[in-house]
Structure formats: C-alpha cells, structure tokens
PDB file of N, CA and C in Angstrom:
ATOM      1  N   UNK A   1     123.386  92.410  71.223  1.00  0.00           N
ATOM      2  CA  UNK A   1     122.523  93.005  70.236  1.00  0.00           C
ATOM      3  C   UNK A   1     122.703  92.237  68.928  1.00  0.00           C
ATOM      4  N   UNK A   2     121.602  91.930  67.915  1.00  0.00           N
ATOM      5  CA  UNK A   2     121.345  91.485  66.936  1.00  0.00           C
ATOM      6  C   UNK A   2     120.989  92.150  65.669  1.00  0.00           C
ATOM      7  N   UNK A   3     121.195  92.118  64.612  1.00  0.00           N
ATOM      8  CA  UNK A   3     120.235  92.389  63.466  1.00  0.00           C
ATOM      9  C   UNK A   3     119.764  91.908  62.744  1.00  0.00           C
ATOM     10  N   UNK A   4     118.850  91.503  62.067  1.00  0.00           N
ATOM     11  CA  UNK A   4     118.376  90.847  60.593  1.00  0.00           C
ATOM     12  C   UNK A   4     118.820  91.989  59.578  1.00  0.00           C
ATOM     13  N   UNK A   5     119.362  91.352  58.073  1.00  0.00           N
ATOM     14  CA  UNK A   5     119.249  92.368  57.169  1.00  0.00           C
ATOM     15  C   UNK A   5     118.469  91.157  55.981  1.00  0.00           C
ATOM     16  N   UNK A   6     118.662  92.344  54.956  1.00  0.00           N
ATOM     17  CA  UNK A   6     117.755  91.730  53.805  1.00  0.00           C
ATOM     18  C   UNK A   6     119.208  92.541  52.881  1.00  0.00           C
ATOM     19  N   UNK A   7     119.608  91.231  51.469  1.00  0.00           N
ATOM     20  CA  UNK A   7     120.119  91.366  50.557  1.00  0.00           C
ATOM     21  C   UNK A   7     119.731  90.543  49.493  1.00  0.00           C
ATOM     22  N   UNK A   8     120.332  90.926  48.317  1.00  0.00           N
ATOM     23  CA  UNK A   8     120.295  89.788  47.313  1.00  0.00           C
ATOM     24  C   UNK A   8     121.187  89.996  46.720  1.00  0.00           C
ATOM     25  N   UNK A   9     121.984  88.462  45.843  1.00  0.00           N
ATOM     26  CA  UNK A   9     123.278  87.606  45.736  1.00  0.00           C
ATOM     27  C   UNK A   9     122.553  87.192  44.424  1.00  0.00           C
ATOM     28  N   UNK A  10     123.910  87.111  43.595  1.00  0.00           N
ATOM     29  CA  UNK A  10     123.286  86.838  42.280  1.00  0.00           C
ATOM     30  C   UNK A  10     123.011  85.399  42.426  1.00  0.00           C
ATOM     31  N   UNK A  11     122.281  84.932  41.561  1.00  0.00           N
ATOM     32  CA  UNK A  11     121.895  83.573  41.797  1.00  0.00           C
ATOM     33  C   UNK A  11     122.586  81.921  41.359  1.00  0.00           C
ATOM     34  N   UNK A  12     123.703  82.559  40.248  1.00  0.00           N
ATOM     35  CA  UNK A  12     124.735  81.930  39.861  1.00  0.00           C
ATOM     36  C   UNK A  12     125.444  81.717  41.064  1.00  0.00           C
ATOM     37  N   UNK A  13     125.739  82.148  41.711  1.00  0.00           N
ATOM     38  CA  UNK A  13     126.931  82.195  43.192  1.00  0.00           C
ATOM     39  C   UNK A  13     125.735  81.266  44.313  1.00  0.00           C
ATOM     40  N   UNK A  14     124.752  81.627  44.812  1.00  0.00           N
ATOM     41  CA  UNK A  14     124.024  80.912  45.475  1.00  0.00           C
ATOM     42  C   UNK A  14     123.380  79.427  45.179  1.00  0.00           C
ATOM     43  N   UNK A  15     123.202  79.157  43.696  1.00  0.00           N
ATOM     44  CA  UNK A  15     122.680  77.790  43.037  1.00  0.00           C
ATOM     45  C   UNK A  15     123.761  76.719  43.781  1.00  0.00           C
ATOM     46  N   UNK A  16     125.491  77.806  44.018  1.00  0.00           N
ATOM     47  CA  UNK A  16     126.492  76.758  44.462  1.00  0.00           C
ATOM     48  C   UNK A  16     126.203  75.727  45.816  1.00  0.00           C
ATOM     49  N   UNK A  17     125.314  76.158  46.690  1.00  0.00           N
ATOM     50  CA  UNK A  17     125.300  76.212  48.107  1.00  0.00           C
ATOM     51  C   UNK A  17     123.537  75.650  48.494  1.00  0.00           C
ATOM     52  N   UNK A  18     123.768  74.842  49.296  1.00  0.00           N
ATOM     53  CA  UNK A  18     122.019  73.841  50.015  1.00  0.00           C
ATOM     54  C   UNK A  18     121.563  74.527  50.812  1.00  0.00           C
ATOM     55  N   UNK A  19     120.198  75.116  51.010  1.00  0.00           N
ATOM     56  CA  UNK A  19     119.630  75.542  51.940  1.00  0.00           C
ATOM     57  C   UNK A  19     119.441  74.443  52.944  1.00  0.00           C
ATOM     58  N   UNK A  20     119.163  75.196  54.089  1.00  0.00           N
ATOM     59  CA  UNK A  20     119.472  74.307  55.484  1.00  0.00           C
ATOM     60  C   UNK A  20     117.954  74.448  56.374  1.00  0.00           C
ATOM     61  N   UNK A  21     117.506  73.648  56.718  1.00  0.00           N
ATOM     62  CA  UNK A  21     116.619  73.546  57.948  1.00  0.00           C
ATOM     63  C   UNK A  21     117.303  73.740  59.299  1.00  0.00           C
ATOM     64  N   UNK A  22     116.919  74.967  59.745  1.00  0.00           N
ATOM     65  CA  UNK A  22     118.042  75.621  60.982  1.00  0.00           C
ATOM     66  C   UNK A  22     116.448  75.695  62.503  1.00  0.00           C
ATOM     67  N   UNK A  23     115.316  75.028  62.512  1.00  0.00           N
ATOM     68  CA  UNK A  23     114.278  75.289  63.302  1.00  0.00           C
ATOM     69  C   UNK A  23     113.098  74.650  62.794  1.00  0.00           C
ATOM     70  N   UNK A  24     111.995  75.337  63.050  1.00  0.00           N
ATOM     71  CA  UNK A  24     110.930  74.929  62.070  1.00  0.00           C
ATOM     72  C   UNK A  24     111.181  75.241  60.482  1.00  0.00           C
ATOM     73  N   UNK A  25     110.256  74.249  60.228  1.00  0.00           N
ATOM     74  CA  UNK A  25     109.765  74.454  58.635  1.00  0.00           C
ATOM     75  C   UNK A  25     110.564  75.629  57.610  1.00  0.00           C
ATOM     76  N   UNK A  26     109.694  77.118  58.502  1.00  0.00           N
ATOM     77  CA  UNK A  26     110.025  78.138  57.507  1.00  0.00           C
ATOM     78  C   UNK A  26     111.391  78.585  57.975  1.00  0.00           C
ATOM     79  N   UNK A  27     112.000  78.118  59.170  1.00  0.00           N
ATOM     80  CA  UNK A  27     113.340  78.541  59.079  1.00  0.00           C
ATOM     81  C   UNK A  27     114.142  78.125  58.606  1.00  0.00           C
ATOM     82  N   UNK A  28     114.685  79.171  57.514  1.00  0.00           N
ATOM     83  CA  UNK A  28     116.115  78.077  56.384  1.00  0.00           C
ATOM     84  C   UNK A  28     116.846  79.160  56.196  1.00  0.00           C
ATOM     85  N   UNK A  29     117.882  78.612  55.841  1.00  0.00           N
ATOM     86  CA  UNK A  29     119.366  79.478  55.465  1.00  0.00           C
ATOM     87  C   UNK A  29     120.016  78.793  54.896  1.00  0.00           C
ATOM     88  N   UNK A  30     121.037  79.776  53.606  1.00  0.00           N
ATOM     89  CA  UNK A  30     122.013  78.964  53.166  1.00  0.00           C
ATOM     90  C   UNK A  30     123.298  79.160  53.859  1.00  0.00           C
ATOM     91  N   UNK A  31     123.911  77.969  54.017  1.00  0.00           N
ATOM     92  CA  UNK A  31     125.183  78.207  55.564  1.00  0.00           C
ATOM     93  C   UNK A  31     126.622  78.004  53.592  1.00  0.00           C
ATOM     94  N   UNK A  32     127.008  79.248  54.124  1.00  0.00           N
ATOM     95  CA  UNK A  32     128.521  79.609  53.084  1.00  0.00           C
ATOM     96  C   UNK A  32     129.805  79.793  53.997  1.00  0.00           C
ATOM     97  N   UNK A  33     130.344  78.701  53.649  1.00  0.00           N
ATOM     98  CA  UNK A  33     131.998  78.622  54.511  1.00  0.00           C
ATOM     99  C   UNK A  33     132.440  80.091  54.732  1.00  0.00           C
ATOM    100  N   UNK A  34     132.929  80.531  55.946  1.00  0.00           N
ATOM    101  CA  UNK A  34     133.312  82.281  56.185  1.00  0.00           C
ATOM    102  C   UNK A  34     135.047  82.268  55.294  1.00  0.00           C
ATOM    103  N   UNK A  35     135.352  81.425  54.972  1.00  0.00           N
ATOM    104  CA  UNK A  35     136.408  81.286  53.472  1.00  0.00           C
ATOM    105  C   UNK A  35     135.679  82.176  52.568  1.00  0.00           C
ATOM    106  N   UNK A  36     134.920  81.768  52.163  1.00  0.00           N
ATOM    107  CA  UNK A  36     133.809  82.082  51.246  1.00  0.00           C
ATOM    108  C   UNK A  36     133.038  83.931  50.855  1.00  0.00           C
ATOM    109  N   UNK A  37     133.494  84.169  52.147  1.00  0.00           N
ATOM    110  CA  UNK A  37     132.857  85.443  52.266  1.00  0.00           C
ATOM    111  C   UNK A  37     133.529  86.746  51.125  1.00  0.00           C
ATOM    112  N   UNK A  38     134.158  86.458  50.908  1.00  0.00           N
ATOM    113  CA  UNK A  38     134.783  87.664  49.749  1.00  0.00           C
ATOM    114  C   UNK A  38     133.901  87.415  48.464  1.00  0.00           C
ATOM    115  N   UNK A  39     133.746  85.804  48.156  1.00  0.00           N
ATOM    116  CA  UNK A  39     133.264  85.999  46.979  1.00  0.00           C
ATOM    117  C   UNK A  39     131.639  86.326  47.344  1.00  0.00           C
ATOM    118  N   UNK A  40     131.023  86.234  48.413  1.00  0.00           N
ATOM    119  CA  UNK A  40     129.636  86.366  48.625  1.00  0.00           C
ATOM    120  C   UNK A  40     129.296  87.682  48.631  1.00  0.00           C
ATOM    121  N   UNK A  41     130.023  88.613  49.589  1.00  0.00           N
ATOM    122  CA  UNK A  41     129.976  90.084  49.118  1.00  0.00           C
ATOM    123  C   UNK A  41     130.783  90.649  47.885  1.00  0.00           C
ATOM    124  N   UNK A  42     131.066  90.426  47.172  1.00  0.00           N
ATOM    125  CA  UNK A  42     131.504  91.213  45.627  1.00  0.00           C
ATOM    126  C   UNK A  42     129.888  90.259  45.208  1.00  0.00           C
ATOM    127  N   UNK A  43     129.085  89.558  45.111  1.00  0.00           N
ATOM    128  CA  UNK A  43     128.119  89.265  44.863  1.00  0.00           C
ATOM    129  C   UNK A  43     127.224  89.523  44.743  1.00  0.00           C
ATOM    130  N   UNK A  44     127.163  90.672  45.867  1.00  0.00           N
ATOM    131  CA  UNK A  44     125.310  91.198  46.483  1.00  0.00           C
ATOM    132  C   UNK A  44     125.089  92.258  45.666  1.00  0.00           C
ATOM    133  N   UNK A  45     124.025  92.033  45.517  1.00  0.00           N
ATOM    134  CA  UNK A  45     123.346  93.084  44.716  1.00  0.00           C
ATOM    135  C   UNK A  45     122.757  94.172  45.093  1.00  0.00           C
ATOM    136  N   UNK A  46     122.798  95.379  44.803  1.00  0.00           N
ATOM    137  CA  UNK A  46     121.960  96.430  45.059  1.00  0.00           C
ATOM    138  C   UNK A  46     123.064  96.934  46.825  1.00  0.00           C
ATOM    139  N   UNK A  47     121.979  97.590  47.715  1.00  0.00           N
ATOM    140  CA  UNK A  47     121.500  97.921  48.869  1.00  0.00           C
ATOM    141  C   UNK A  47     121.586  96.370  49.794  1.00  0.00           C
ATOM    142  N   UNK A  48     121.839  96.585  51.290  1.00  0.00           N
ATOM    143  CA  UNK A  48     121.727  95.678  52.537  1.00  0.00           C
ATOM    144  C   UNK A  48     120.658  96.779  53.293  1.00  0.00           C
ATOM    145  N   UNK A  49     119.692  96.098  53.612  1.00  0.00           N
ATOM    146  CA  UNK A  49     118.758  96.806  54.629  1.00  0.00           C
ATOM    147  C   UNK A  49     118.800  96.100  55.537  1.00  0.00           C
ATOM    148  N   UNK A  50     118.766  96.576  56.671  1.00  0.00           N
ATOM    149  CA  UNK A  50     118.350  96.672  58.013  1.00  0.00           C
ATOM    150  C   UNK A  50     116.793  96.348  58.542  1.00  0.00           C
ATOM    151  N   UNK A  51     116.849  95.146  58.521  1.00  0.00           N
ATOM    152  CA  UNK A  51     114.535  94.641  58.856  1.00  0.00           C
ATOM    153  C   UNK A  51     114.897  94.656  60.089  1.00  0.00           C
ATOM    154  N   UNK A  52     115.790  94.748  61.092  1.00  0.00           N
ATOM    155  CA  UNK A  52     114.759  94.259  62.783  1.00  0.00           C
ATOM    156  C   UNK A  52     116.054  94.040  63.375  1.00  0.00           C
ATOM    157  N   UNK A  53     116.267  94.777  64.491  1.00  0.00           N
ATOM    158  CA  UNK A  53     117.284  94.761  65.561  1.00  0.00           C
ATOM    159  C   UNK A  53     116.762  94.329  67.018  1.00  0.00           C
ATOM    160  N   UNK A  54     117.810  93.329  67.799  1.00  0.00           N
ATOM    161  CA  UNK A  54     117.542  92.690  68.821  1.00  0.00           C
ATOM    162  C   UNK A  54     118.281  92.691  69.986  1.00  0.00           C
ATOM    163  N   UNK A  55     117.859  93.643  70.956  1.00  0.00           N
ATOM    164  CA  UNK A  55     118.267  94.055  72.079  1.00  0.00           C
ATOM    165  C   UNK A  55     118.224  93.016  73.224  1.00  0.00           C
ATOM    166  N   UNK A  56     119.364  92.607  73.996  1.00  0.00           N
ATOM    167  CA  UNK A  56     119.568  91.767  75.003  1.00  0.00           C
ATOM    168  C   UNK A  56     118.363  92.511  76.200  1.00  0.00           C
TER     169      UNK A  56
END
C-alpha cells in the first residue's frame, strides 16, 4: 500500500535542494538525504494531507 500526501516546507530550507526529473516531464521531486529528515519536518508548514492511496 501507498500514499501521496500534500505539504508545504518553508522555502528557505527547500531553495537548499535540486528538483529531479524522476519520469516524464511533469514528474519531479526534490530528493533530501533521509540524514536530513529532522530538519525537513520541524520545517513543514501547516497540515500533511492525504491526496490518494494505493492498494496492491
């Protein structure tokens, strides 16, 4: 099982990091070392929602 969520990261912390071509065109992501992950969540802003879950 899978999920997509939706957040937002202040933009000072993200300017640090290259978005990535991970497929076509519109698929991109920014890839953040899992080192990294403490400072990315004390980061996020607001609410994490839940857009779309993916059942095997």
């Amino acid at each position: 099982m899978g999920y997509v969520t939706r957040f937002e990261v202040k933009k000072v912390f993200m300017d640090r990091y290259e978005i990535h071509q991970v497929g076509a065109s519109h698929h991109t992501e920014w890839w953040i070392p899992c080192e990294e992950l403490e400072d990315l969540n004390a980061n996020i802003v607001g609410k994490i929602e839940v857009i779309g879950e993916y059942r095997a």
